[in-house]
N, C-alpha and C. Protein backbone atom coordinates (compact mmCIF):
# COMPACT_ATOMS: atom_id res chain seq x y z
N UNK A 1 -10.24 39.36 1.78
CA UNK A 1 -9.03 38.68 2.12
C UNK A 1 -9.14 37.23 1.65
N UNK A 2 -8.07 36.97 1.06
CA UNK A 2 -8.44 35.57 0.31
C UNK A 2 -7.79 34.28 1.21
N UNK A 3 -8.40 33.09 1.32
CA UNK A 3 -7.96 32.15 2.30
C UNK A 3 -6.95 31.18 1.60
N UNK A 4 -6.08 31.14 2.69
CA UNK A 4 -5.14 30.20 2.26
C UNK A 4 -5.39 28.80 1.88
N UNK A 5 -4.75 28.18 0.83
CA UNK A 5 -5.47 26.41 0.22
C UNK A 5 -5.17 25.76 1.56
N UNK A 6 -6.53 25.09 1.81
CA UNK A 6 -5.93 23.93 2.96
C UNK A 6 -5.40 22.92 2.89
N UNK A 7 -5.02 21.93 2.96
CA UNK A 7 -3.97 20.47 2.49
C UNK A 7 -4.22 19.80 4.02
N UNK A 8 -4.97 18.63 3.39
CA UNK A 8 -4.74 17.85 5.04
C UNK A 8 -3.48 18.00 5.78
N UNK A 9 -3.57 18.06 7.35
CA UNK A 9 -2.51 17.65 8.35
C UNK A 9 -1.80 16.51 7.87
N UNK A 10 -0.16 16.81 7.94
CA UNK A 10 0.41 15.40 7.27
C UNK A 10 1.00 14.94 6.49
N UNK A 11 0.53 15.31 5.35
CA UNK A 11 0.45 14.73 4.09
C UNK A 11 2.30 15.14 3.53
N UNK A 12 2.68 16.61 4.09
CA UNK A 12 3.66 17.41 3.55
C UNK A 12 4.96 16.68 3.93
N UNK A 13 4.44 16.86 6.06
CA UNK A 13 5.25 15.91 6.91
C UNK A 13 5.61 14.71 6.63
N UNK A 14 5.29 13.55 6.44
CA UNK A 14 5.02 12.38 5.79
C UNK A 14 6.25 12.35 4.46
N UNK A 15 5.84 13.45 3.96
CA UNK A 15 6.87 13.28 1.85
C UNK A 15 8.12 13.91 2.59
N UNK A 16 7.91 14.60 3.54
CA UNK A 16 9.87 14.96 3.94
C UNK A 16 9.90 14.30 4.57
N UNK A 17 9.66 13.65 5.51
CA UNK A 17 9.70 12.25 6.15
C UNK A 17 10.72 11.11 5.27
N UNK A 18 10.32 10.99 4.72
CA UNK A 18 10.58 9.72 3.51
C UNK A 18 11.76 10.22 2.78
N UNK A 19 11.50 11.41 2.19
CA UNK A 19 12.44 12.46 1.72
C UNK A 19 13.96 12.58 2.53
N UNK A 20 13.64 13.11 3.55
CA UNK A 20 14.91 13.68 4.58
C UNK A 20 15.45 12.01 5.40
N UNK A 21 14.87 10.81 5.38
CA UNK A 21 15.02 9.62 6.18
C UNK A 21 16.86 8.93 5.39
N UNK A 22 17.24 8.48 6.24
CA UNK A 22 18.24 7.51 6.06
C UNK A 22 17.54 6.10 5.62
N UNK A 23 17.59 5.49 4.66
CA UNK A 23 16.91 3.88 4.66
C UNK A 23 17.29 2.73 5.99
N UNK A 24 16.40 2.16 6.02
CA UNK A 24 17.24 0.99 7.29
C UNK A 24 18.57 0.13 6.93
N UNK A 25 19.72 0.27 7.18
CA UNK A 25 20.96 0.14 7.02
C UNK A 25 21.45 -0.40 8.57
N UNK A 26 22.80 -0.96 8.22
CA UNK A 26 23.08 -1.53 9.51
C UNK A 26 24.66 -1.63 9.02
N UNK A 27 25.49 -0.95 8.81
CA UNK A 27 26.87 -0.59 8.60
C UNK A 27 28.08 -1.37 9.38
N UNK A 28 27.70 -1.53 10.54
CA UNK A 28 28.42 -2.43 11.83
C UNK A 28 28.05 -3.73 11.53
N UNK A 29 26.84 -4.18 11.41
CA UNK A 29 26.65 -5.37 10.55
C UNK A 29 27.14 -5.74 9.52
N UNK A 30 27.32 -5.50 8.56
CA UNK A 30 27.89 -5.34 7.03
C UNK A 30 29.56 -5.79 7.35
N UNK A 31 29.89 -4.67 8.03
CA UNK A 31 31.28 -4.71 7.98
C UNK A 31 31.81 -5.63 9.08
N UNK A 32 30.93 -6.44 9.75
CA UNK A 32 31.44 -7.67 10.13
C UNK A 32 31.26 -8.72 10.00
N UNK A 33 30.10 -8.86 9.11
CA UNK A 33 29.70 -9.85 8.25
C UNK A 33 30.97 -10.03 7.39
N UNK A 34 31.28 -9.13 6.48
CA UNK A 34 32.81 -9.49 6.07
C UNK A 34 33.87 -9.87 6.12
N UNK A 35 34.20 -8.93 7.59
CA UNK A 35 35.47 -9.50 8.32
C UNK A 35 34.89 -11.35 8.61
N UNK A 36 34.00 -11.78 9.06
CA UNK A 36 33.95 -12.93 9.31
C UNK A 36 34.11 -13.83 8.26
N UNK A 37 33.64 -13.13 6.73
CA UNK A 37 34.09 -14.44 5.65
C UNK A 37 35.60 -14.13 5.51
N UNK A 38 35.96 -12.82 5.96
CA UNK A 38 36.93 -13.01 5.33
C UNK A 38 38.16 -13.51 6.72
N UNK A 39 37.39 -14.15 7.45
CA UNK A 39 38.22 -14.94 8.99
C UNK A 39 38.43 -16.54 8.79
N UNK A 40 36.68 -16.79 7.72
CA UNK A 40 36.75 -18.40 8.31
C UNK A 40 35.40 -18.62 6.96
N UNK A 41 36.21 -19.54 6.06
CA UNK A 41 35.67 -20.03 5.13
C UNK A 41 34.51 -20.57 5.21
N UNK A 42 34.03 -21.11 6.66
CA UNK A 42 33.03 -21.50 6.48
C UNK A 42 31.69 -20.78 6.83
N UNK A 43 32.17 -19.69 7.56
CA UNK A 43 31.55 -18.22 7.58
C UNK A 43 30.85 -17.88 6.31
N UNK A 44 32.34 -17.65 5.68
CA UNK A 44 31.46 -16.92 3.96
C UNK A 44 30.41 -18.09 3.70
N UNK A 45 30.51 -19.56 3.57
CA UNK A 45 29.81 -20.19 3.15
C UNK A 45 28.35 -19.69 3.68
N UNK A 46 28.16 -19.41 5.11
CA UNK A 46 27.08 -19.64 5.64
C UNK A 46 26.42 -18.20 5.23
N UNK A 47 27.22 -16.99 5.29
CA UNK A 47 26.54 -15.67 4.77
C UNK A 47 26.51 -15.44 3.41
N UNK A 48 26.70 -16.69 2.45
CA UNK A 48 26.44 -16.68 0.63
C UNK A 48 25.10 -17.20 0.83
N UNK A 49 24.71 -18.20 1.64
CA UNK A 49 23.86 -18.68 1.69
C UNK A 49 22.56 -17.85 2.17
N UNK A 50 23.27 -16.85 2.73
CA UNK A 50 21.03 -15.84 3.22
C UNK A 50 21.66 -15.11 2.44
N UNK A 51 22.82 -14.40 1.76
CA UNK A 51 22.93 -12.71 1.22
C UNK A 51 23.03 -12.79 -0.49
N UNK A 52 22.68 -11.65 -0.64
CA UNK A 52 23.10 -11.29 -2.03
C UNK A 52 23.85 -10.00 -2.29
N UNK A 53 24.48 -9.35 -3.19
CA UNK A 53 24.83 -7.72 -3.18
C UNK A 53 23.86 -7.21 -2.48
N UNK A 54 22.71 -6.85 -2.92
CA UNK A 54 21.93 -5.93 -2.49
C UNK A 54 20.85 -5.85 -1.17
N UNK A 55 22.04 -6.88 -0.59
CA UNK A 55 21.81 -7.08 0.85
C UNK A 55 22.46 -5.88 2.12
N UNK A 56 23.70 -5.54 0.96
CA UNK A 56 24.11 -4.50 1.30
C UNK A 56 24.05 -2.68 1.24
N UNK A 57 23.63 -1.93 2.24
CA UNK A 57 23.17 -0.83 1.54
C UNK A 57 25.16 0.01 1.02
N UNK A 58 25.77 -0.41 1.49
CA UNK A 58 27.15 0.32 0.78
C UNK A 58 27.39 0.33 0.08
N UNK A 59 27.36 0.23 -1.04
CA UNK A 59 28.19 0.11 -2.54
C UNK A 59 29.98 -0.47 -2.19
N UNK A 60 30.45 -0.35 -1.55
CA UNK A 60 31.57 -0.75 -0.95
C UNK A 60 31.96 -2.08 -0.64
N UNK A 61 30.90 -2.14 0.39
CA UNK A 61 30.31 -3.71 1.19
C UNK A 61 29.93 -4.56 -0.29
N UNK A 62 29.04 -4.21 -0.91
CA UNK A 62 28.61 -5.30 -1.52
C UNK A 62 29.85 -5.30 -2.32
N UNK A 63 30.64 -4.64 -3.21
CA UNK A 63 31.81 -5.38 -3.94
C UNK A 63 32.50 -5.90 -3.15
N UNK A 64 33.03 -5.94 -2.02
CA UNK A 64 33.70 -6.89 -1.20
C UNK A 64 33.10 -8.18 -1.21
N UNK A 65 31.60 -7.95 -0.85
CA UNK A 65 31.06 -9.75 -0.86
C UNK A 65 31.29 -10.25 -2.48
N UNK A 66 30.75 -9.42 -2.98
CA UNK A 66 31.00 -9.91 -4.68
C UNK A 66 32.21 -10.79 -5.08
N UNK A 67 33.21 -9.95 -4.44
CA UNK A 67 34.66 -10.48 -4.38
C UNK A 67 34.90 -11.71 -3.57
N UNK A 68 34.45 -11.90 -2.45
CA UNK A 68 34.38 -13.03 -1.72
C UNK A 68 33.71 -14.24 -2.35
N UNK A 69 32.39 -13.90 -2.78
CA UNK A 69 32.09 -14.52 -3.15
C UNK A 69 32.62 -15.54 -4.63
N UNK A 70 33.25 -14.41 -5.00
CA UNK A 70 33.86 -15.20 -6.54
C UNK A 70 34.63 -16.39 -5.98
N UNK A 71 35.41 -15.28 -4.80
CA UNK A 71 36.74 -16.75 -4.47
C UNK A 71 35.95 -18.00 -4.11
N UNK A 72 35.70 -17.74 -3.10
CA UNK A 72 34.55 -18.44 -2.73
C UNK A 72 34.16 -19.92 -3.73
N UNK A 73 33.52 -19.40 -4.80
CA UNK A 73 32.61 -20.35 -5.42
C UNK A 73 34.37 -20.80 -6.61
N UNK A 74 35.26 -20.18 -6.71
CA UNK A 74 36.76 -21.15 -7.55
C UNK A 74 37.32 -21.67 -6.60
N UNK A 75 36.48 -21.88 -4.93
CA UNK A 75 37.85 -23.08 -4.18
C UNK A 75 38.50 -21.98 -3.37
N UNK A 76 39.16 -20.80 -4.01
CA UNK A 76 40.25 -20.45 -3.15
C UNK A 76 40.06 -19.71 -2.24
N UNK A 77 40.76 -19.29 -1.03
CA UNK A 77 40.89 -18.72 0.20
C UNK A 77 40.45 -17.16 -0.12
N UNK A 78 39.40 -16.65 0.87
CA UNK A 78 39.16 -14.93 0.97
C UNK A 78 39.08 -14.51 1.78
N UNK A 79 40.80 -14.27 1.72
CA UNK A 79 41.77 -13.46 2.92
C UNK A 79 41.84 -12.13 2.84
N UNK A 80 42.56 -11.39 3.46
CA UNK A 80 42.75 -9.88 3.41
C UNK A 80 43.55 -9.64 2.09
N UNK A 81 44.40 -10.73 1.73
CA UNK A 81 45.40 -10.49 0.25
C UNK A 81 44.88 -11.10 -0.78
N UNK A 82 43.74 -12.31 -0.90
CA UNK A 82 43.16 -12.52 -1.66
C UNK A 82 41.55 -11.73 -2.29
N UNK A 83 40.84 -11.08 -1.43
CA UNK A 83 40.33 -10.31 -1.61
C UNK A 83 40.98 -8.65 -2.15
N UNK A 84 41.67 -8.33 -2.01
CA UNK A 84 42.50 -7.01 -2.48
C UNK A 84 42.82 -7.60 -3.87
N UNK A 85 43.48 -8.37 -4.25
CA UNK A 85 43.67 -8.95 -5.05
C UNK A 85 42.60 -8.88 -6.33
N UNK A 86 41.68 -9.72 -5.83
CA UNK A 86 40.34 -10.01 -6.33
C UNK A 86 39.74 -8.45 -6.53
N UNK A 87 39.97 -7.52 -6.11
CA UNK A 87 39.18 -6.41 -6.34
C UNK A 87 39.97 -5.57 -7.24
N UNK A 88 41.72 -5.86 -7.23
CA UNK A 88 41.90 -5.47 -7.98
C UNK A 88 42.20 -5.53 -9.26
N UNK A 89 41.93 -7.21 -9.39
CA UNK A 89 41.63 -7.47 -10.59
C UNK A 89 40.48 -6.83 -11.52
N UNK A 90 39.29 -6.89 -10.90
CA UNK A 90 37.90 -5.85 -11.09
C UNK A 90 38.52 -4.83 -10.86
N UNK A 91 39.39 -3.60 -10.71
CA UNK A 91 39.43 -2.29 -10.92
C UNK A 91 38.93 -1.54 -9.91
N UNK A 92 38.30 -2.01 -8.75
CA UNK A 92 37.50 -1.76 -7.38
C UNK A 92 38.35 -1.48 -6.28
N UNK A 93 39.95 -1.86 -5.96
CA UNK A 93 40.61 -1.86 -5.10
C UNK A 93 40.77 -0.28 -4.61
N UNK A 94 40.74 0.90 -5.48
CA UNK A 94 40.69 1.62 -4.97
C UNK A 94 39.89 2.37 -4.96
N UNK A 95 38.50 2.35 -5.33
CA UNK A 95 37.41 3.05 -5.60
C UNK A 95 36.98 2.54 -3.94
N UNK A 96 37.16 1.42 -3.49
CA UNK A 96 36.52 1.08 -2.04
C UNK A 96 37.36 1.79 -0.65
N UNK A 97 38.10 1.96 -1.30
CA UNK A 97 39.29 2.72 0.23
C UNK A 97 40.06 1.73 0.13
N UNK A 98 40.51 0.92 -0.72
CA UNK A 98 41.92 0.22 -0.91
C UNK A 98 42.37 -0.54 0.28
N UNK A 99 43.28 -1.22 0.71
CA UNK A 99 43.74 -2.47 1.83
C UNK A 99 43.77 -2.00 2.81
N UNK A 100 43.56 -0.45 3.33
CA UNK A 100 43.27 -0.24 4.65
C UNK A 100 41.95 0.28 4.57
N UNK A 101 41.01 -0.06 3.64
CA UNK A 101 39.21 -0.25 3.71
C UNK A 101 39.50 -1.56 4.23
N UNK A 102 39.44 -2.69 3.72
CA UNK A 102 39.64 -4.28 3.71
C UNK A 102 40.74 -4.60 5.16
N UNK A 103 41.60 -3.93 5.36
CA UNK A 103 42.45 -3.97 6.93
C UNK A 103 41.11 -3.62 8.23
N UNK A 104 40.44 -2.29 7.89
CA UNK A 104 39.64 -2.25 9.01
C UNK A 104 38.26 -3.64 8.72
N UNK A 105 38.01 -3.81 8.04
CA UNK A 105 36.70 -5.04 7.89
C UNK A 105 37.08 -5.97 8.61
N UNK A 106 38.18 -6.14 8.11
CA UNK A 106 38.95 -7.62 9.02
C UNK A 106 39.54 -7.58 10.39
N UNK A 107 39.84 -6.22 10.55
CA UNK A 107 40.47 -5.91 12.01
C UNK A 107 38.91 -5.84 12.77
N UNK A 108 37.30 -5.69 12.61
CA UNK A 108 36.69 -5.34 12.84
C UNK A 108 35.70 -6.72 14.16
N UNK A 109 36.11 -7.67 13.35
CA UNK A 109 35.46 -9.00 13.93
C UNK A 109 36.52 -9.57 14.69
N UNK A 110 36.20 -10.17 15.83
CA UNK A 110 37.43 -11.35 16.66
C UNK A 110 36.69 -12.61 16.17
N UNK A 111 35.37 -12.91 16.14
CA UNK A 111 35.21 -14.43 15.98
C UNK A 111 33.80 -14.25 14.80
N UNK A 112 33.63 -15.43 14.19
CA UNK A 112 32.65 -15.52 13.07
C UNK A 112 31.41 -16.50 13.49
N UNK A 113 31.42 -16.41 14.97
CA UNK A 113 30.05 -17.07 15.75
C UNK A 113 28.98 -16.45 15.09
N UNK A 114 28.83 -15.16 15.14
CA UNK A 114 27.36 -14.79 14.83
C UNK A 114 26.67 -14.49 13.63
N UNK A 115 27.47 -15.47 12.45
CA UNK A 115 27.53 -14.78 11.14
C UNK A 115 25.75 -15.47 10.58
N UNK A 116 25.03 -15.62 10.91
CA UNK A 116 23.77 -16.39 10.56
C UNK A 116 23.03 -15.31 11.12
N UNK A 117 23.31 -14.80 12.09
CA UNK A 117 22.54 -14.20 12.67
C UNK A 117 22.46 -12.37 12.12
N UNK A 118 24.09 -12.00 11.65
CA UNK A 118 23.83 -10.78 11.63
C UNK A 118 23.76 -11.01 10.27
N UNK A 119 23.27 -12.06 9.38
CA UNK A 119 23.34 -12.01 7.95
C UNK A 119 21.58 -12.01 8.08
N UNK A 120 21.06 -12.02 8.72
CA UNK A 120 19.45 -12.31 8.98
C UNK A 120 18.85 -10.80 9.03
N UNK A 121 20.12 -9.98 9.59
CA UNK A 121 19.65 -8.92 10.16
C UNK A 121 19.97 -7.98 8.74
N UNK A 122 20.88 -8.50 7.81
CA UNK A 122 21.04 -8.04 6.55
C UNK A 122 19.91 -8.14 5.61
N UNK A 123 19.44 -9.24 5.72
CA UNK A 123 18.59 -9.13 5.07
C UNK A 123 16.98 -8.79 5.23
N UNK A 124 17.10 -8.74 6.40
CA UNK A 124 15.53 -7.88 6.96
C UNK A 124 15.98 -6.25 6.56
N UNK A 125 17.20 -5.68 6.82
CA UNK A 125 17.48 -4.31 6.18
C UNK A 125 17.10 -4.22 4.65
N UNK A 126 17.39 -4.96 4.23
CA UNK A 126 17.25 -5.02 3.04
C UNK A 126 15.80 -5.01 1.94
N UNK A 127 15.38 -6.07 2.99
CA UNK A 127 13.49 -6.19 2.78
C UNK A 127 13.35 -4.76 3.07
N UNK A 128 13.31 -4.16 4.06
CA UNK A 128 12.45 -3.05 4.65
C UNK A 128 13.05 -2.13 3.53
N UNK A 129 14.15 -1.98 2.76
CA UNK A 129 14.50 -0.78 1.68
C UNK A 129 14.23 -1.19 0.17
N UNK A 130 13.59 -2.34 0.01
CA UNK A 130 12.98 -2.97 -0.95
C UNK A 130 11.25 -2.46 -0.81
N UNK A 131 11.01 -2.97 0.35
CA UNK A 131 9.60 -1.91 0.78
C UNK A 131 9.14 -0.72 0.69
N UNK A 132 10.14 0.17 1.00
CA UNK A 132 10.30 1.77 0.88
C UNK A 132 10.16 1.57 -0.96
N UNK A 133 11.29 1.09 -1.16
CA UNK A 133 11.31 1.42 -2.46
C UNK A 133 9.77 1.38 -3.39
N UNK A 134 9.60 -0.03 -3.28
CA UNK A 134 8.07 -0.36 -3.70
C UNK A 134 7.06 0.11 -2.94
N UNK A 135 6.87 0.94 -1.88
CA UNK A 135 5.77 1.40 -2.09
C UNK A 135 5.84 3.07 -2.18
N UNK A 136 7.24 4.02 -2.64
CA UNK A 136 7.41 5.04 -3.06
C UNK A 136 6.84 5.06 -4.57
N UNK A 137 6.73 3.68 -5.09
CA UNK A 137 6.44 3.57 -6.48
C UNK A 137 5.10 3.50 -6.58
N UNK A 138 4.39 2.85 -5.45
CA UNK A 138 3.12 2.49 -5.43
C UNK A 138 2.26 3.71 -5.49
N UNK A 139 2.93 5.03 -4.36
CA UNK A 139 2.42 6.04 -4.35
C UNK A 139 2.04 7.24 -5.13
N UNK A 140 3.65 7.10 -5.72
CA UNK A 140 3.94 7.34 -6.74
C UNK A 140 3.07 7.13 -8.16
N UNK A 141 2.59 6.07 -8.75
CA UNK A 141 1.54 5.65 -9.78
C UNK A 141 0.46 6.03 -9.18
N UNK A 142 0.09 6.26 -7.64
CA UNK A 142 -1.91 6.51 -7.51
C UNK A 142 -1.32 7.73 -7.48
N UNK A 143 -0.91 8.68 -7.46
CA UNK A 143 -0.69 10.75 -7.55
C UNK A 143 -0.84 10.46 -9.12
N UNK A 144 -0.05 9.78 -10.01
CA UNK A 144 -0.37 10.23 -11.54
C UNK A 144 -1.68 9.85 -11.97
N UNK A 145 -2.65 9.29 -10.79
CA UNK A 145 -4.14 8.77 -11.77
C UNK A 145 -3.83 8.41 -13.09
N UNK A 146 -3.24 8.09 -13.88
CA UNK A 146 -3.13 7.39 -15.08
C UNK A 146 -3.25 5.86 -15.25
N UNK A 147 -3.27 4.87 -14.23
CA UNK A 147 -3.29 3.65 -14.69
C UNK A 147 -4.59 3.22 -13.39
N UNK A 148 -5.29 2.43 -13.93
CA UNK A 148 -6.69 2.08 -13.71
C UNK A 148 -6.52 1.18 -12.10
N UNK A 149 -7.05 1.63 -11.02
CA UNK A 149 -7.11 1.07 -9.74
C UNK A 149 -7.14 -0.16 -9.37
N UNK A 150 -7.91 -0.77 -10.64
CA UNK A 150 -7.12 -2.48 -10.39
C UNK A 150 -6.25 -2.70 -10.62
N UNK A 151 -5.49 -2.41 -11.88
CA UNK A 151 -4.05 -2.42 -12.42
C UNK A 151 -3.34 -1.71 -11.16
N UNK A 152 -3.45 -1.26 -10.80
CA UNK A 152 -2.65 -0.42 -9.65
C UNK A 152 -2.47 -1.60 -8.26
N UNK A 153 -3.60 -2.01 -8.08
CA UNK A 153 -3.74 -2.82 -6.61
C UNK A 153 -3.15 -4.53 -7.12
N UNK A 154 -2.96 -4.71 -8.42
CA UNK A 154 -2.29 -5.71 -8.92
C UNK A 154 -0.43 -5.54 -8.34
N UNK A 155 -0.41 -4.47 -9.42
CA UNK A 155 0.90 -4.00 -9.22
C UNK A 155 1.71 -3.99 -7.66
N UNK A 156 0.82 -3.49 -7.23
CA UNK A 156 1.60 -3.17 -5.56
C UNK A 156 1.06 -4.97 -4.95
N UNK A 157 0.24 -5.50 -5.26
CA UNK A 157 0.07 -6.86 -4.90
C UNK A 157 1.50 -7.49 -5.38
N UNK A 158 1.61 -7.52 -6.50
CA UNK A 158 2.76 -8.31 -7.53
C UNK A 158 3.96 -8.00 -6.35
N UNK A 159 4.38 -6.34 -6.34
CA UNK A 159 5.49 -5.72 -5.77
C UNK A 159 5.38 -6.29 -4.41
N UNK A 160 5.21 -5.92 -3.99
CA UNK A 160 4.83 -6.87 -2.38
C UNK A 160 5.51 -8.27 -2.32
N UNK A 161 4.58 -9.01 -2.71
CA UNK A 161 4.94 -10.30 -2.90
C UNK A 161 6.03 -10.85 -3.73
N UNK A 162 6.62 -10.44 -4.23
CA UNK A 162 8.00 -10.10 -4.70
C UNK A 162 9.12 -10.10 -3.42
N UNK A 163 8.83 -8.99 -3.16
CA UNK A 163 9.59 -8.67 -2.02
C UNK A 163 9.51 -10.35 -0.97
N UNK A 164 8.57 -10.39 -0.48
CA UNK A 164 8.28 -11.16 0.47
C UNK A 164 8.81 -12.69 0.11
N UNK A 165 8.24 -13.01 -0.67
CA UNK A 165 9.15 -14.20 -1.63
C UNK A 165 11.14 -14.34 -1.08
N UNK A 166 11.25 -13.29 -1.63
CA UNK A 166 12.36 -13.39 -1.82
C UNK A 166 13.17 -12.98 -0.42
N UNK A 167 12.30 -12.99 0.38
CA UNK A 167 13.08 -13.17 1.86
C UNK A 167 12.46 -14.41 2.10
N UNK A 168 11.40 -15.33 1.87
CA UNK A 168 11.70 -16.24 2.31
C UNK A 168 12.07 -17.44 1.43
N UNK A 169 12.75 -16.91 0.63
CA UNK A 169 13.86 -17.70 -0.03
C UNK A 169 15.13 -18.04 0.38
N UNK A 170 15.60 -16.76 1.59
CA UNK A 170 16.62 -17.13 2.52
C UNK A 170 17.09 -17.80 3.62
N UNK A 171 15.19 -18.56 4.10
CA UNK A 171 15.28 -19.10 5.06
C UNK A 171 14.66 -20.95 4.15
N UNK A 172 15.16 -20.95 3.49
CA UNK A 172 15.00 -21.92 2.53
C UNK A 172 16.36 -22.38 1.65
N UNK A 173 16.99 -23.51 2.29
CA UNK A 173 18.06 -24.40 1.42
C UNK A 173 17.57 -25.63 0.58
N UNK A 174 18.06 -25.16 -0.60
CA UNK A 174 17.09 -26.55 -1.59
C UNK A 174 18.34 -27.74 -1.29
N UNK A 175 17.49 -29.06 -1.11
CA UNK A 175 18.40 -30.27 -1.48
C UNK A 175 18.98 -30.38 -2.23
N UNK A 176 18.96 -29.82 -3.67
CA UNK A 176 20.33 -29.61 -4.44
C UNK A 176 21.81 -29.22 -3.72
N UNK A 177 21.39 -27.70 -2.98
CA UNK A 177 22.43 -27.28 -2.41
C UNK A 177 23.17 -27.96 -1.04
N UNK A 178 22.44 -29.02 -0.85
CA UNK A 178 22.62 -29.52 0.54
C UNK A 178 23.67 -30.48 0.31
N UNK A 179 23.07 -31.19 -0.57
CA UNK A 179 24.16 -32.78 -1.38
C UNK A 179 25.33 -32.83 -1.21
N UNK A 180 25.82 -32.00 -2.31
CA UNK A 180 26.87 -31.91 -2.81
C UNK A 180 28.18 -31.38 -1.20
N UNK A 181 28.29 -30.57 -0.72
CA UNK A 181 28.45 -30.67 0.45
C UNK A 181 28.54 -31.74 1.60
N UNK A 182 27.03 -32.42 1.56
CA UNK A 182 27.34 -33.80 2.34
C UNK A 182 28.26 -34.42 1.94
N UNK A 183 28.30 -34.84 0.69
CA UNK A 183 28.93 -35.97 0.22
C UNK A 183 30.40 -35.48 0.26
N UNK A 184 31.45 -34.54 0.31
CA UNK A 184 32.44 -33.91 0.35
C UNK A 184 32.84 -34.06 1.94
C-alpha cells in the first residue's frame, strides 16, 4: 500500500488563505472621505494632502478623487455638478454609476470634521495591500529558486522599505507646500 506525500500542516491553508481573503479595504471610509471634499474645500485640501489614487481600493473611488483633485489643483469648486462634470469630461461619468454614484457619496457625510483622520485610515489600508502585494512577490521569487538568496533578501528589503517610505511621506508636509498657502 503506497503512502500518501506528506506536505507540512499549513502550508495549503495559508495559499487559500491569501487566495480566498478580501484585501484590507475600508469602503465607508472612502466614500466619505469624498463626500467630505466634495462638502468643503478645505476638506479636499486636507485629504490631497495624506492620499493618492491608490489609496483607494475601488476603482470608482479613486476616479472620483482624481476628479476632485484636478478641480482642486485649477481653483475651482468640487461639487456634486462639478465633479460629474469633471468625470464626464474623462468619459468616467458612467462607467462609475453616474450622478446617483456621486448623489450617494455626498448624501453619505453630514460634516467633514474627521477627514484627517479617516484619510489616515486610507492610507494604512493601503500600506497593508501594498504589503500583501510585496510579499506575495517575495514568496513568490523564493518557490522559483532562480534568483540567488541575497538578491532575494535585497529585493524584499528594497520592497519593504518602499512601502514604508512612502507612508511616511504622508505624515510629512515639506515647507515648500506650507508657504505658498501661508502667504494667501
Amino acid at each position: 500500500m503506497a503512502h500518501p506525500v506528506q506536505t507540512r500542516p499549513g502550508r495549503i491553508d495559508v495559499a487559500r488563505q491569501v487566495i480566498e481573503r478580501v484585501p484590507p479595504q475600508a469602503m465607508d471610509v472612502e466614500a466619505s472621505v469624498l463626500g467630505a471634499m466634495m462638502l468643503d474645500a478645505e476638506a479636499a485640501g486636507t485629504a490631497i494632502e495624506y492620499l493618492k489614487p491608490d489609496c483607494f481600493y475601488k476603482g470608482a473611488h479613486a476616479q472620483v478623487f482624481e476628479a476632485i483633485v484636478s478641480l482642486f489643483e485649477k481653483g475651482e469648486p468640487a461639487d456634486l455638478t462639478t465633479v460629474a462634470e469633471e468625470l464626464s469630461r474623462r468619459d468616467q461619468l458612467d462607467r462609475i454609476g453616474g450622478r446617483t454614484f456621486l448623489a450617494t457619496l455626498a448624501e453619505l457625510v453630514a460634516t467633514s470634521a474627521h477627514i484627517e483622520y479617516h484619510s489616515k485610515i486610507l492610507v494604512e489600508k493601503s500600506a497593508l495591500r501594498r504589503l500583501i502585494h510585496a510579499g506575495t512577490e517575495i514568496v513568490t521569487s523564493c518557490y522559483d529558486g532562480t534568483e540567488d538568496v541575497a538578491d532575494l533578501l535585497d529585493t524584499a528589503e528594497t520592497k519593504i522599505f518602499q512601502i514604508s517610505e512612502s507612508r511616511m511621506r504622508t505624515d510629512f508636509v515639506g515647507l515648500n507646500d506650507i508657504l505658498p498657502q501661508t502667504f494667501e
